[in-house]
Protein backbone atom coordinates (compact mmCIF):
# COMPACT_ATOMS: atom_id res chain seq x y z
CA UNK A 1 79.11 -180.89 -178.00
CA UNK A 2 80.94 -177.70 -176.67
CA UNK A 3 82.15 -177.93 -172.91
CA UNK A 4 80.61 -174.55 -172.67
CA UNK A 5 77.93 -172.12 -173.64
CA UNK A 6 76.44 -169.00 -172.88
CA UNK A 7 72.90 -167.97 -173.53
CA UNK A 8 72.99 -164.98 -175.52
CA UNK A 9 68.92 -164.07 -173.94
CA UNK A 10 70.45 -164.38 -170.43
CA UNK A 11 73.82 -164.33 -170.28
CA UNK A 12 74.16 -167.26 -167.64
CA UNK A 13 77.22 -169.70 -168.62
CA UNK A 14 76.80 -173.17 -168.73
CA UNK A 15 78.78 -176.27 -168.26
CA UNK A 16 78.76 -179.63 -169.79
CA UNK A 17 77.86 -182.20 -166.96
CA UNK A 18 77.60 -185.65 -168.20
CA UNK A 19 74.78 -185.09 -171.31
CA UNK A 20 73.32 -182.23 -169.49
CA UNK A 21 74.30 -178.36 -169.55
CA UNK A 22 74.45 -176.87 -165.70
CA UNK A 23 75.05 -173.36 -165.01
CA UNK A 24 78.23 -172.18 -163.87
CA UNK A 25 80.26 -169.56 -163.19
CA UNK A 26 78.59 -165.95 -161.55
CA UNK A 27 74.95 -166.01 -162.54
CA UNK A 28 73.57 -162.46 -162.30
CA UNK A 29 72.78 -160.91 -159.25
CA UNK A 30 68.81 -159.94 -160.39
CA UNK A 31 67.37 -161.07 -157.06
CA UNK A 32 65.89 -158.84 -154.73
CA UNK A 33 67.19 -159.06 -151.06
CA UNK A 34 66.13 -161.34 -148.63
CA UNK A 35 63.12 -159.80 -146.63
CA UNK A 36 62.08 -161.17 -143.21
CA UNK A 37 58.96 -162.99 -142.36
CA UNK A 38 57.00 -161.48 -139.38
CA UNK A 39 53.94 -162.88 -137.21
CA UNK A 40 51.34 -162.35 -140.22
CA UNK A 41 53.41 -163.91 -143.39
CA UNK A 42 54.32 -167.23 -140.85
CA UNK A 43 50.40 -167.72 -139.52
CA UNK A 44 49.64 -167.61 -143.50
CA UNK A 45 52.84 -169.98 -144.16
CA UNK A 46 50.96 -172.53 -142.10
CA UNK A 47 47.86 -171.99 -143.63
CA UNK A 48 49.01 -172.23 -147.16
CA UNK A 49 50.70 -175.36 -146.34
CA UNK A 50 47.79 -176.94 -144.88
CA UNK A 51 44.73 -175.87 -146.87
CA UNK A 52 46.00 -174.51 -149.83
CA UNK A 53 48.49 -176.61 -151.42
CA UNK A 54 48.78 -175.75 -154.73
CA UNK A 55 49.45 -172.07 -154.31
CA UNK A 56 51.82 -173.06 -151.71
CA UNK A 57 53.56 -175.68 -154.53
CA UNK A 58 53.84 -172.74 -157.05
CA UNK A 59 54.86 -170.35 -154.84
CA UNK A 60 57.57 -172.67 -153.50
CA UNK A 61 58.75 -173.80 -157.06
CA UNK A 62 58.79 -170.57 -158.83
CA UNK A 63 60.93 -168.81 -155.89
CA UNK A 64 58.43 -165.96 -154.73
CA UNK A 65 57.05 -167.85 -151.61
CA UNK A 66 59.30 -165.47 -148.93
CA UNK A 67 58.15 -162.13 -151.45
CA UNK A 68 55.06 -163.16 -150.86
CA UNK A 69 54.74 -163.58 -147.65
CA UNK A 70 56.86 -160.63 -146.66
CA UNK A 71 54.32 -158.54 -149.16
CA UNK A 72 51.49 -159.95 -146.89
CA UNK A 73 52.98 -159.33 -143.73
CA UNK A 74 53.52 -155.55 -144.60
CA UNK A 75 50.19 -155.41 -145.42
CA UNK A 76 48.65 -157.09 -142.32
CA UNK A 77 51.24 -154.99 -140.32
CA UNK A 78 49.64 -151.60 -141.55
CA UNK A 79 46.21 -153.05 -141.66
CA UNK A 80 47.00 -153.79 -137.99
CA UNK A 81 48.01 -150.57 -136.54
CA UNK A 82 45.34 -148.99 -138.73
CA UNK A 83 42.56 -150.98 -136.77
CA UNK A 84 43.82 -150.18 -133.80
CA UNK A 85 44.20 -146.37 -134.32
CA UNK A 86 40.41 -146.71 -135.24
CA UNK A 87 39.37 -148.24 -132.16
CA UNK A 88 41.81 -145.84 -129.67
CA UNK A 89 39.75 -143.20 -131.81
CA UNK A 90 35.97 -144.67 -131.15
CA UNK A 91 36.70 -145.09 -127.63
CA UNK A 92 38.04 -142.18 -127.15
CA UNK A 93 41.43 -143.11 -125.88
CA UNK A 94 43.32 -139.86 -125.68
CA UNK A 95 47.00 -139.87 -126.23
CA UNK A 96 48.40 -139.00 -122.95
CA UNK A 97 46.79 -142.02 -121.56
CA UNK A 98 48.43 -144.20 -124.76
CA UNK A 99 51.95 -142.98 -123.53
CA UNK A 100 51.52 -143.86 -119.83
CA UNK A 101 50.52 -146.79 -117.95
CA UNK A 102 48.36 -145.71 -115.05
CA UNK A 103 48.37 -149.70 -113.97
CA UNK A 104 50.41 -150.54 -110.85
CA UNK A 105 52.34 -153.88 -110.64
């Protein structure tokens, strides 16, 4: 058996270890950087974890668990401020009041 190989579909080098081939070497850089989890994605994190298992095994095992929750928490961010917008606008909460706090403390 060769002490090394490359696979010519990916192009990741790999070592003989014992009977098994490892990879070695610099493996190519095609992941996407690592995006931060806000309030949203970790509430869902919990849930996932406790009620929904299985997506939250997949997830996990196929490396898209932090994607997907940073995906959802952009989403619940926008859905967020786009409620609240709504409801400044059905009350009729004018701006000038939204930039000043008329409370004493």
């Amino acid at each position: 058996m060769q002490k090394h190989i490359v696979d010519e579909k990916t192009g990741i080098p790999y070592a003989l270890v014992g009977d098994y081939y490892l990879p070695w070497g610099d493996l190519p850089d095609d992941k996407p950087e690592h995006r931060s989890i806000g309030i949203w994605g970790q509430r869902h994190l919990r849930y996932i974890k406790q009620h929904r298992r299985s997506l939250y095994s997949e997830l996990m095992t196929s490396g898209k668990l932090n994607d997907y929750l940073a995906n959802l928490n952009d989403e619940a961010e926008a859905m967020f401020s786009r409620l609240v917008k709504q409801m400044a606008e059905l009350e009729g909460v004018p701006e000038k009041l939204k930039t000043t706090d008329k409370r004493k403390r």
